[in-house]
N, C-alpha and C. Protein backbone atom coordinates (compact mmCIF):
# COMPACT_ATOMS: atom_id res chain seq x y z
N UNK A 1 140.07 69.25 74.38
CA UNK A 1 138.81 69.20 73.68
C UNK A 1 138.25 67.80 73.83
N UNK A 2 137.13 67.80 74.12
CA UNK A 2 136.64 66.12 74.75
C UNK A 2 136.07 65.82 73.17
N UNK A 3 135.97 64.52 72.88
CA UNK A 3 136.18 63.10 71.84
C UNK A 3 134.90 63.79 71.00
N UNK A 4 133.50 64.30 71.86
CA UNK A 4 132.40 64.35 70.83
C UNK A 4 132.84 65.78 70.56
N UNK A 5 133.35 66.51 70.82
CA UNK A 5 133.32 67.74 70.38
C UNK A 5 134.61 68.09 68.76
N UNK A 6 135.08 66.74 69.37
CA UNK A 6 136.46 66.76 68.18
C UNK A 6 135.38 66.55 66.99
N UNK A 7 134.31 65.31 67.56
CA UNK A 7 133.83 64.40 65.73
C UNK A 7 133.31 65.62 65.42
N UNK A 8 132.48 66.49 66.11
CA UNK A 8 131.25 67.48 65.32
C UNK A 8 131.84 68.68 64.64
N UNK A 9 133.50 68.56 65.70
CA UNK A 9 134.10 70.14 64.97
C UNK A 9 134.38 69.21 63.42
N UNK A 10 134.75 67.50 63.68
CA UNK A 10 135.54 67.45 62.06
C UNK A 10 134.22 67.22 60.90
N UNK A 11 133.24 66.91 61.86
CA UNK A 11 132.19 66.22 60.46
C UNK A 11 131.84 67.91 59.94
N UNK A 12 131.53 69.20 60.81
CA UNK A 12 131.44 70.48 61.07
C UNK A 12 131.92 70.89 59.44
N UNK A 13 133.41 70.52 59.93
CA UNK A 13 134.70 71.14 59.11
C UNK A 13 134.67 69.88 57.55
N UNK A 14 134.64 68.64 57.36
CA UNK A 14 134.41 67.96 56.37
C UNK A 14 133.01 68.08 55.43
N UNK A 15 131.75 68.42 56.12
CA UNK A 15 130.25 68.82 55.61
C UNK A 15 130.94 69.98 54.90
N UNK A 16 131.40 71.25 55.68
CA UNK A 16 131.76 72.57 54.82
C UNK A 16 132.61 72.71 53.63
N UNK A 17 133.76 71.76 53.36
CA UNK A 17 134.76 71.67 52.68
C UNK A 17 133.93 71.02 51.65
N UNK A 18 133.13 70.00 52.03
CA UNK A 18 132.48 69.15 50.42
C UNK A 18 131.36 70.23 49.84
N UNK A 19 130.67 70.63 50.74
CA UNK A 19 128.86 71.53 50.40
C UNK A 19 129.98 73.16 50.33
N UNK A 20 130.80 73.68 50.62
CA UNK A 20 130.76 74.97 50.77
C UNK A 20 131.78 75.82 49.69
N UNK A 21 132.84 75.09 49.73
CA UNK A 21 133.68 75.03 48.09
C UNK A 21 133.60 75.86 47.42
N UNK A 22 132.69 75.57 46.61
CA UNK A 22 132.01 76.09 45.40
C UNK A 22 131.38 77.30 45.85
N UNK A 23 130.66 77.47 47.07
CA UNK A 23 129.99 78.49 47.13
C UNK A 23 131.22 79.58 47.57
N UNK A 24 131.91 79.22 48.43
CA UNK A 24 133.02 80.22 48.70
C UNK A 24 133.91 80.49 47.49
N UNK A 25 133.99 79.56 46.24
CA UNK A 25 134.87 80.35 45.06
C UNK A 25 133.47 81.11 44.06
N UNK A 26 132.31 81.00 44.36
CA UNK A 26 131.54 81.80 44.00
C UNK A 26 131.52 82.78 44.19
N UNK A 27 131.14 83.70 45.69
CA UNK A 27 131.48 84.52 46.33
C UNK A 27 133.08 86.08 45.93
N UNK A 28 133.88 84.93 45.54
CA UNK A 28 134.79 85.69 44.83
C UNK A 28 134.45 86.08 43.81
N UNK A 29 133.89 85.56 43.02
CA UNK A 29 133.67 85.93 41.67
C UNK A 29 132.83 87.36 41.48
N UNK A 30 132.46 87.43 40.16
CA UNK A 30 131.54 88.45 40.08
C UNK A 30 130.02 88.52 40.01
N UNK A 31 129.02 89.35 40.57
CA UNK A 31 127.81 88.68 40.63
C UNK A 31 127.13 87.95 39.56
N UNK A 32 126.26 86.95 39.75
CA UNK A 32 125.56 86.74 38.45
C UNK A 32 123.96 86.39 38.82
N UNK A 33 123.53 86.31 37.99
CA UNK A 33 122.22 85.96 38.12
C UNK A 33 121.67 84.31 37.19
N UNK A 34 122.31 83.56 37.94
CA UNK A 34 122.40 82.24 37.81
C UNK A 34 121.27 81.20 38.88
N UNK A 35 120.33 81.23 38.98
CA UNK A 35 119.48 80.91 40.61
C UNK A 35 119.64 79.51 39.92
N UNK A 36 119.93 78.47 39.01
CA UNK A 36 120.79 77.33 38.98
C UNK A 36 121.83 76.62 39.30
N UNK A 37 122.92 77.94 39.75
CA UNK A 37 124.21 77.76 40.36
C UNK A 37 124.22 76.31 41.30
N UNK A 38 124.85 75.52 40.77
CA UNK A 38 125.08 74.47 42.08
C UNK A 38 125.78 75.03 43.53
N UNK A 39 126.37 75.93 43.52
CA UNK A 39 126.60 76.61 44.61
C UNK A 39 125.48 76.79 45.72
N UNK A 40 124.34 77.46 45.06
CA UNK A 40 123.08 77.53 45.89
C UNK A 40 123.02 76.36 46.54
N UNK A 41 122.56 75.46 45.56
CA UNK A 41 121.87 74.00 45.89
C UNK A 41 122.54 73.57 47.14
N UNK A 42 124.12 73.38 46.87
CA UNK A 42 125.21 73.09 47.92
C UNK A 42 125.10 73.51 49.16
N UNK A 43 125.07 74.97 49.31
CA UNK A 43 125.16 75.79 50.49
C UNK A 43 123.76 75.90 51.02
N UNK A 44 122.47 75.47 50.73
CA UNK A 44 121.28 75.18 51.06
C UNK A 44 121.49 74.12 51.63
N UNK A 45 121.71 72.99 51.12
CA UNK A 45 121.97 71.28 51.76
C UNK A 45 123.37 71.46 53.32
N UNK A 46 123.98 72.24 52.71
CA UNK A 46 124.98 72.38 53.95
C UNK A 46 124.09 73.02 55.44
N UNK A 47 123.30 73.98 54.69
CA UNK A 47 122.54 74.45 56.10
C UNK A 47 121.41 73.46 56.70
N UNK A 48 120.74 72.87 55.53
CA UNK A 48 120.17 71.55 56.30
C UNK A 48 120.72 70.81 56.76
N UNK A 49 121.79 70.29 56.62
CA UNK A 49 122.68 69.64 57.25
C UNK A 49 123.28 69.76 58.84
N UNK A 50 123.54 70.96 58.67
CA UNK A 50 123.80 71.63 59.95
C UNK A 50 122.30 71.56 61.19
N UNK A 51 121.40 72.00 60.75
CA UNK A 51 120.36 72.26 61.27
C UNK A 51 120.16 70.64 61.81
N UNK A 52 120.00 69.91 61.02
CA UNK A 52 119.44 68.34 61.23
C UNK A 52 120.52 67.91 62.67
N UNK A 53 122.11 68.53 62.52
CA UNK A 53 123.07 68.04 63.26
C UNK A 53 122.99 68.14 64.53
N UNK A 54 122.46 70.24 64.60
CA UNK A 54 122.26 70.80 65.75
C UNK A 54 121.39 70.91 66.56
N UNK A 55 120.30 70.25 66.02
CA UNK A 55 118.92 70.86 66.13
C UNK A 55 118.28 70.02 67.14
N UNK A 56 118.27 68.48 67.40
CA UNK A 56 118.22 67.81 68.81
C UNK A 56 119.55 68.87 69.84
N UNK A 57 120.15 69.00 69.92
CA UNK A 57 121.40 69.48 70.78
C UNK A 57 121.00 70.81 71.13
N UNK A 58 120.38 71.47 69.96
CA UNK A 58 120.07 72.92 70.47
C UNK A 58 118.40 73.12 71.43
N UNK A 59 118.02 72.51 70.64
CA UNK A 59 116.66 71.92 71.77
C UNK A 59 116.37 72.01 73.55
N UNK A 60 117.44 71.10 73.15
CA UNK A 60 117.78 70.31 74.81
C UNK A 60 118.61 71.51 75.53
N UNK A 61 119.44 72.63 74.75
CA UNK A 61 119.97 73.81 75.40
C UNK A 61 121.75 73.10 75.03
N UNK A 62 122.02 73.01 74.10
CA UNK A 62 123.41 72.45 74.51
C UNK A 62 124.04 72.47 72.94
N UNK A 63 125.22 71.77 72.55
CA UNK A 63 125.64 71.90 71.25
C UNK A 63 125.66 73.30 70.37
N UNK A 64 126.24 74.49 71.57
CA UNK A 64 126.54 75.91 70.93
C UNK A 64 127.21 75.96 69.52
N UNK A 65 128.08 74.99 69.58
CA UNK A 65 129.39 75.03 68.28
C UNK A 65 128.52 74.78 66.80
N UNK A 66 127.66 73.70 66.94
CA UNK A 66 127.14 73.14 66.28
C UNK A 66 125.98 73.56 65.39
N UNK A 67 125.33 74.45 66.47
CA UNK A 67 124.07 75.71 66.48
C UNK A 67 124.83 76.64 65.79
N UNK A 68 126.00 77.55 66.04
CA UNK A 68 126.11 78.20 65.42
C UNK A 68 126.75 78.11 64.32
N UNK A 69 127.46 77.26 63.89
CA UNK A 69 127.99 76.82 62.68
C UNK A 69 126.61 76.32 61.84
N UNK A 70 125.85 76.09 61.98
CA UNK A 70 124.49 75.61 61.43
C UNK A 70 123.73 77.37 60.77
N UNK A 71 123.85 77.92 62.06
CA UNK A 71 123.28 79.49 61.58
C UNK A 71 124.27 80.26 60.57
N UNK A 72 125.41 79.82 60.58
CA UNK A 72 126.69 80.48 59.82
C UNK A 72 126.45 80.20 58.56
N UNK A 73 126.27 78.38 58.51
CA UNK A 73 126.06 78.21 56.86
C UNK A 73 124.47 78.29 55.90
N UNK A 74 123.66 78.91 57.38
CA UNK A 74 122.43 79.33 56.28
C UNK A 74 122.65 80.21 56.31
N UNK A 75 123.14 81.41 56.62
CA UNK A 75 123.55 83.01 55.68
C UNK A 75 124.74 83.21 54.96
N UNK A 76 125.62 82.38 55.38
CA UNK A 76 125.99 82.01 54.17
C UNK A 76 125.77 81.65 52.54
N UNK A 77 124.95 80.91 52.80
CA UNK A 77 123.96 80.26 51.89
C UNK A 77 122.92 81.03 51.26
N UNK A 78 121.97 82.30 52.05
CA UNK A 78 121.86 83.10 51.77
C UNK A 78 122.63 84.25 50.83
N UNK A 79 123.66 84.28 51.01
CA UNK A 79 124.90 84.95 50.74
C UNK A 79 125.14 84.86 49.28
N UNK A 80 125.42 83.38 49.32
CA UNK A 80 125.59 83.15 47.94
C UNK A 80 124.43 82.97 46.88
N UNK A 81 123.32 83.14 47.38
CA UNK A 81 122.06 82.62 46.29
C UNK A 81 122.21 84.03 45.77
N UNK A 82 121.92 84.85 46.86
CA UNK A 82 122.00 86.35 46.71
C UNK A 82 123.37 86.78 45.74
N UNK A 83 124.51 86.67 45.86
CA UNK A 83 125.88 86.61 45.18
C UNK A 83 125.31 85.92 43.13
N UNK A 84 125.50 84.98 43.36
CA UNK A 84 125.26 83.99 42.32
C UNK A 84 123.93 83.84 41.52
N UNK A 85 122.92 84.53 42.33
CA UNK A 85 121.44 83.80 41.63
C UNK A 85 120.82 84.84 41.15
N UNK A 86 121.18 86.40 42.22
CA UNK A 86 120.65 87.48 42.29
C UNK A 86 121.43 88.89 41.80
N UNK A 87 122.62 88.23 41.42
CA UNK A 87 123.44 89.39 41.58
C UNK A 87 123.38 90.69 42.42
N UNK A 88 123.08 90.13 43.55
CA UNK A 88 122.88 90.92 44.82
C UNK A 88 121.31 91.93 44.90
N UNK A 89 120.31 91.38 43.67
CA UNK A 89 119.23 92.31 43.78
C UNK A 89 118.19 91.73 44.36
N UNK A 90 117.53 92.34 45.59
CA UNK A 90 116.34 92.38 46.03
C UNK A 90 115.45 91.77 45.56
N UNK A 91 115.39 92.67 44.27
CA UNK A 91 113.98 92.48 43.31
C UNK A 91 113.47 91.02 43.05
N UNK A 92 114.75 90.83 42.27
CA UNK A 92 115.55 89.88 41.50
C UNK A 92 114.87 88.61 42.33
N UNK A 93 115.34 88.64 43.55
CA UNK A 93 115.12 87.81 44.52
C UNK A 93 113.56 87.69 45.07
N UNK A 94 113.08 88.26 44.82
CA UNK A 94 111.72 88.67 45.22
C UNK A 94 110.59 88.17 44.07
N UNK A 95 111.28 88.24 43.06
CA UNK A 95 110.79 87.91 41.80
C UNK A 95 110.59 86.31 41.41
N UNK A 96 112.31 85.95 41.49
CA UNK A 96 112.51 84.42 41.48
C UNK A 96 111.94 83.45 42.75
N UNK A 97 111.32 84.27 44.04
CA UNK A 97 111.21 83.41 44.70
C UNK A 97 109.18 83.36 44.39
N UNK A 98 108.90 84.24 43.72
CA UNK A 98 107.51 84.22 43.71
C UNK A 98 107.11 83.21 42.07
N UNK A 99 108.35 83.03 41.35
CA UNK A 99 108.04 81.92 40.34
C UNK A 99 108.01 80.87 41.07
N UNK A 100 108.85 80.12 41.65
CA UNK A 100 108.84 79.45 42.21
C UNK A 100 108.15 78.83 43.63
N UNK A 101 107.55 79.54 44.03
CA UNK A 101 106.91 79.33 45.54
C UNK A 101 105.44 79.96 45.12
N UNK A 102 104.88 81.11 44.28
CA UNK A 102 103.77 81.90 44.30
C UNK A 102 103.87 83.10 45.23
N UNK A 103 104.67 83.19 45.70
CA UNK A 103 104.40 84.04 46.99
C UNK A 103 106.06 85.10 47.05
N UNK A 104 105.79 85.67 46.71
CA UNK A 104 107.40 86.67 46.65
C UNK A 104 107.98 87.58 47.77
N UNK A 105 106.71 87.06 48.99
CA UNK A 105 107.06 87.48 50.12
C UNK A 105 108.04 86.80 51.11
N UNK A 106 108.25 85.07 50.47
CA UNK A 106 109.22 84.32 50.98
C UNK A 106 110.09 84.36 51.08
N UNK A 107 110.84 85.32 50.53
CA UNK A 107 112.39 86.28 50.64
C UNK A 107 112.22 86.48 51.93
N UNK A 108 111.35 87.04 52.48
CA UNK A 108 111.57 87.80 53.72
C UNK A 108 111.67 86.42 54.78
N UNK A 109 110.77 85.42 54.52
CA UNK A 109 111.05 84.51 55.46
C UNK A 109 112.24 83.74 55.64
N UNK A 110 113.04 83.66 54.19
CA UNK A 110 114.30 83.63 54.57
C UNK A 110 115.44 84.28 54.96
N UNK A 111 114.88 85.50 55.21
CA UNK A 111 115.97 86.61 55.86
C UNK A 111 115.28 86.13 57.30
N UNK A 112 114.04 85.95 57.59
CA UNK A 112 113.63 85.89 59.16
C UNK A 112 114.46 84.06 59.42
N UNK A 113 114.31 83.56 59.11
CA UNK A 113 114.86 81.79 58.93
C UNK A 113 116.00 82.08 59.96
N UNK A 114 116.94 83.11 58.83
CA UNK A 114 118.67 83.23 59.16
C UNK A 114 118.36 84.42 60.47
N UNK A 115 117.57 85.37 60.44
CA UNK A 115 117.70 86.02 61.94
C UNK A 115 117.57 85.43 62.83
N UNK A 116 116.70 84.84 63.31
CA UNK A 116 115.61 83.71 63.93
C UNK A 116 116.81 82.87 64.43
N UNK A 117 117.27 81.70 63.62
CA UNK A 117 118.54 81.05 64.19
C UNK A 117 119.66 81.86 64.23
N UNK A 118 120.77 82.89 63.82
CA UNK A 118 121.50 83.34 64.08
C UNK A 118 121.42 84.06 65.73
N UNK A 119 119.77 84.72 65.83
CA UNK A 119 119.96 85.43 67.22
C UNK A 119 119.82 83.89 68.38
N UNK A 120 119.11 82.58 68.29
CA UNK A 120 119.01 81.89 68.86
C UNK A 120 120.23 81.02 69.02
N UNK A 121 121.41 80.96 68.34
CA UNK A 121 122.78 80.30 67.96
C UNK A 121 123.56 81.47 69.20
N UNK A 122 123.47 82.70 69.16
CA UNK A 122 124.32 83.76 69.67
C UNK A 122 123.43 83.14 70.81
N UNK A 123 122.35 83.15 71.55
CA UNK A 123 121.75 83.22 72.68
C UNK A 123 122.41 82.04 73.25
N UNK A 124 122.30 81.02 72.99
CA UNK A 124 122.99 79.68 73.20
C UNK A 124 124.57 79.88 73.52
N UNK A 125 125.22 80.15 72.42
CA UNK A 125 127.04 80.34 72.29
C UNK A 125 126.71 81.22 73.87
N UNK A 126 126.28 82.33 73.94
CA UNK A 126 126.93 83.61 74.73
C UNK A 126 125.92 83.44 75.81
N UNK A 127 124.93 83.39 76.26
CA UNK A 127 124.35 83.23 77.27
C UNK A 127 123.46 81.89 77.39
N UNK A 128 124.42 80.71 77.54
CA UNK A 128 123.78 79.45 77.70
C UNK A 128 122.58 78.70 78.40
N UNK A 129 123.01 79.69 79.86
CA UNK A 129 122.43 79.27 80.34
C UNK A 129 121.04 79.73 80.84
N UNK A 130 120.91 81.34 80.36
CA UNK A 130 119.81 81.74 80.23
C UNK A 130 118.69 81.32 79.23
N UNK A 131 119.28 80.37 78.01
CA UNK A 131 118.90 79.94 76.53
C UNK A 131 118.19 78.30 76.91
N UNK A 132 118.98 77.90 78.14
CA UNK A 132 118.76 76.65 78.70
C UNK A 132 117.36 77.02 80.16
N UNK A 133 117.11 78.29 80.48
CA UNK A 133 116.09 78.14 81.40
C UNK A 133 114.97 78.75 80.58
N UNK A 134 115.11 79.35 79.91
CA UNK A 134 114.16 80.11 78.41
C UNK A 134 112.67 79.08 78.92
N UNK A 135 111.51 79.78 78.71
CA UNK A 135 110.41 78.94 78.50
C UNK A 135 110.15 77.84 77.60
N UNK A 136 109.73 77.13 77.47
CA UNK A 136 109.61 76.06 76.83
C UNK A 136 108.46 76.16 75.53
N UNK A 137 107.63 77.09 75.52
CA UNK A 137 107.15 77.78 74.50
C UNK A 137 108.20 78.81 73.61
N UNK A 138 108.90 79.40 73.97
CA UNK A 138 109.66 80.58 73.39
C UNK A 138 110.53 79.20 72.60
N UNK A 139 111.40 78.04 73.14
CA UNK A 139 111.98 77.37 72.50
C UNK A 139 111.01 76.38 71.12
N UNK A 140 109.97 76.18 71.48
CA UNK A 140 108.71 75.28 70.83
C UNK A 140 108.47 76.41 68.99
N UNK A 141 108.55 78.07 69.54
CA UNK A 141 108.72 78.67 68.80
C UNK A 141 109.45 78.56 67.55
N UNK A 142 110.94 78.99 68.52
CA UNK A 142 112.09 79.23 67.73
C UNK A 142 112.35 77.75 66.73
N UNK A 143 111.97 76.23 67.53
CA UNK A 143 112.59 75.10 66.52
C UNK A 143 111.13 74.86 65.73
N UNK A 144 109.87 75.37 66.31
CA UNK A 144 109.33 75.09 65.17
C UNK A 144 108.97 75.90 64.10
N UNK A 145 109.60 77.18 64.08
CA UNK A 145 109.67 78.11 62.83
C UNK A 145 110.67 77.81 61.75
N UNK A 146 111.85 77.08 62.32
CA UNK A 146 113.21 76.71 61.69
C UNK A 146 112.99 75.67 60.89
N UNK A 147 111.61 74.77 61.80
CA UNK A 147 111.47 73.27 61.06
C UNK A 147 110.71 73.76 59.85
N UNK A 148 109.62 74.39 60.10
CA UNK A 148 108.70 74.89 59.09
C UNK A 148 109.01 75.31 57.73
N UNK A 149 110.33 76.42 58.24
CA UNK A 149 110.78 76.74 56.92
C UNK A 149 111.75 75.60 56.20
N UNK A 150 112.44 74.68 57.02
CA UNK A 150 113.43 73.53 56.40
C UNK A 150 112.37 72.42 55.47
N UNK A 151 111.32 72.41 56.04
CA UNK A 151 110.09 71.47 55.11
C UNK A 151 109.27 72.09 54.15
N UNK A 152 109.43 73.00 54.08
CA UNK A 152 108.77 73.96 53.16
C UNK A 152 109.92 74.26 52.01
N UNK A 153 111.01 74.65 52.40
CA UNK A 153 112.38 74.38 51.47
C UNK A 153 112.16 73.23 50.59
N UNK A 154 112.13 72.60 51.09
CA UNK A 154 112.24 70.97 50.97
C UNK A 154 111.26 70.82 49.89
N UNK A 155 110.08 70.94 50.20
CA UNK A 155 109.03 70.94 48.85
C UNK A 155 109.22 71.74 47.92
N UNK A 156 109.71 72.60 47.77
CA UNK A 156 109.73 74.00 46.46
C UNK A 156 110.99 73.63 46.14
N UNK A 157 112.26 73.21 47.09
CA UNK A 157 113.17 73.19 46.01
C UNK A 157 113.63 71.97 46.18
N UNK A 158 113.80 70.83 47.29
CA UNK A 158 114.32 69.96 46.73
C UNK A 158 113.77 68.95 45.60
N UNK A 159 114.58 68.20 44.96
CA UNK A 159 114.02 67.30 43.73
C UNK A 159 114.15 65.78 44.19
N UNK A 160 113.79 65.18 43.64
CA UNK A 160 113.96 63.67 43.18
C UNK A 160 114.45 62.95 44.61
N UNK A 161 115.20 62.17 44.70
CA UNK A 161 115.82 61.62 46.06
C UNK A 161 115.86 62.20 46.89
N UNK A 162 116.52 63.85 46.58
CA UNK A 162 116.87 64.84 47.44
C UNK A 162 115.45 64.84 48.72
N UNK A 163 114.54 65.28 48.12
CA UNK A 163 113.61 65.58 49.02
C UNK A 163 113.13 64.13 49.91
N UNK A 164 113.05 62.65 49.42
CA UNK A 164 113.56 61.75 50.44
C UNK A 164 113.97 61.85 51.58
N UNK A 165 115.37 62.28 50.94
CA UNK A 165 117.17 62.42 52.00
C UNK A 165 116.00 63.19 53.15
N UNK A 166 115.82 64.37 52.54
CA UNK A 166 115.31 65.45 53.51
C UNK A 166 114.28 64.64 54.30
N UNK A 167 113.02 64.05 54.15
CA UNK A 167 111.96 64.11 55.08
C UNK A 167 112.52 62.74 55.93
N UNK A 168 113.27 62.09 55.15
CA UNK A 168 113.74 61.26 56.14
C UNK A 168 114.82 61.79 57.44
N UNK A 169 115.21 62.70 57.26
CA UNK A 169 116.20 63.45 57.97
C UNK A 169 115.49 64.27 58.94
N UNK A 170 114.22 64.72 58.70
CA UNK A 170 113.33 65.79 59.32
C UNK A 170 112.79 64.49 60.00
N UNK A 171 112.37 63.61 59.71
CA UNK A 171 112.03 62.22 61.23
C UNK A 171 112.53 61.56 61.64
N UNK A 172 114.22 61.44 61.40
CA UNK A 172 115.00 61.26 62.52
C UNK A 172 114.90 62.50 63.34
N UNK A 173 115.36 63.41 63.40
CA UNK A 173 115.11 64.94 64.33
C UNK A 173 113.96 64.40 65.28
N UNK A 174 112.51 64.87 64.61
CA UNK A 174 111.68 64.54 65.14
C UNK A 174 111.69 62.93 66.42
N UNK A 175 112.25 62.04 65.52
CA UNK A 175 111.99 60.89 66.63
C UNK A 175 113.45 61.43 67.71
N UNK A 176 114.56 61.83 67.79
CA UNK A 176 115.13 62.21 68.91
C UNK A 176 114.75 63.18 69.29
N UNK A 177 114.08 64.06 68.89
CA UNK A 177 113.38 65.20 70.01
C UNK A 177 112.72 64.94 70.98
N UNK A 178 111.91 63.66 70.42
CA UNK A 178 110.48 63.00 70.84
C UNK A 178 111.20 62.36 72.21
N UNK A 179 112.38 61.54 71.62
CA UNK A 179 113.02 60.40 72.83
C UNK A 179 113.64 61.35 73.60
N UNK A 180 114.09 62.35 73.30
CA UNK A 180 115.15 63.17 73.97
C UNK A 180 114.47 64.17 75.05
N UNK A 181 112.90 64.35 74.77
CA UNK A 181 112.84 65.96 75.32
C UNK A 181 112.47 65.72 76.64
N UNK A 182 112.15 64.28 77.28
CA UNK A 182 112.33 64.75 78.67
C UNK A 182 113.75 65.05 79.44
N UNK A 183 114.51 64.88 79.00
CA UNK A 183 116.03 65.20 79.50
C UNK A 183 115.85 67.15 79.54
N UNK A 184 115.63 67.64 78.85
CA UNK A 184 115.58 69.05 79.18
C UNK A 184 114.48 69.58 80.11
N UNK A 185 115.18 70.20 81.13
CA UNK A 185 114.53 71.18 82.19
C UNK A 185 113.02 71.92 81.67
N UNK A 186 111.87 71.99 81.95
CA UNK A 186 110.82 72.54 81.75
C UNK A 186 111.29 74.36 81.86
């Protein structure tokens, strides 16, 4: 296993163990309807996290491991809001996301969020190199639907510093995309 692939599997594997914890002894439990759960909060920040990690790497066509461990812990994350916040209801979910946002159709954009990168994580992992000659619009797509919804997250739910952390994190991305994107094939 070559040196960068060791750090990303351990920072990978250390991000999940601190952010995911809680959400995985959630998960066991029984449902609740808690949309306060620090679990959420956790397993939300873990998928930004991921995304921020993978997201120059997946760009450029490269960093499969990283991409898909990124798509893993936003349905995950999904998983548990749904588990913990919703007690697995639709409604519920549909309801709480329209207090909060106005719009209760944003459920669905986070089921499209997690399709969206999960089928683009599998395209990458399993057919690389078709994911790496892909048009350059179809990719312009896929990272800027992912960004859209990660900054839009960001305003409705993160708070105080948090949302800082975040936009400062969303322009590092941005400035290595910027430096990075002539290295990828048109």
């Amino acid at each position: 296993m070559a040196w960068g692939v060791r750090v990303q599997f351990a920072a990978a594997a250390a991000l999940t163990a601190a952010l995911g914890w809680r959400g995985a002894l959630a998960v066991l439990g029984a449902p609740s309807f808690d949309p306060a759960h620090p679990a959420i909060r956790e397993t939300a920040w873990l998928a930004v996290a991921a995304w921020a990690l993978g997201w120059p790497r997946a760009w450029r066509g490269s960093g499969a491991g990283v991409w898909v461990w990124g798509a893993s812990a936003a349905a995950f994350h999904v998983a548990v809001a749904m588990h913990v916040g919703h007690g697995w209801s639709h409604a519920d979910a549909v309801r709480r996301t329209a207090e909060v946002s106005g719009v209760g159709a944003g459920v669905w954009v986070n089921y499209a969020f997690v399709a969206v990168w999960l089928a683009d994580a599998v395209w990458l992992a399993v057919w690389g190199e078709s994911c790496r000659r892909r048009p350059r619009w179809v990719t312009s797509c896929v990272h800027g639907f992912l960004a859209f919804v990660v900054v839009n997250a960001a305003v409705l739910f993160a708070a105080d510093w948090r949302r800082g952390v975040l936009w400062a994190g969303l322009m590092v991305c941005v400035a290595t995309w910027t430096w990075k994107r002539g290295e990828r094939p048109a």
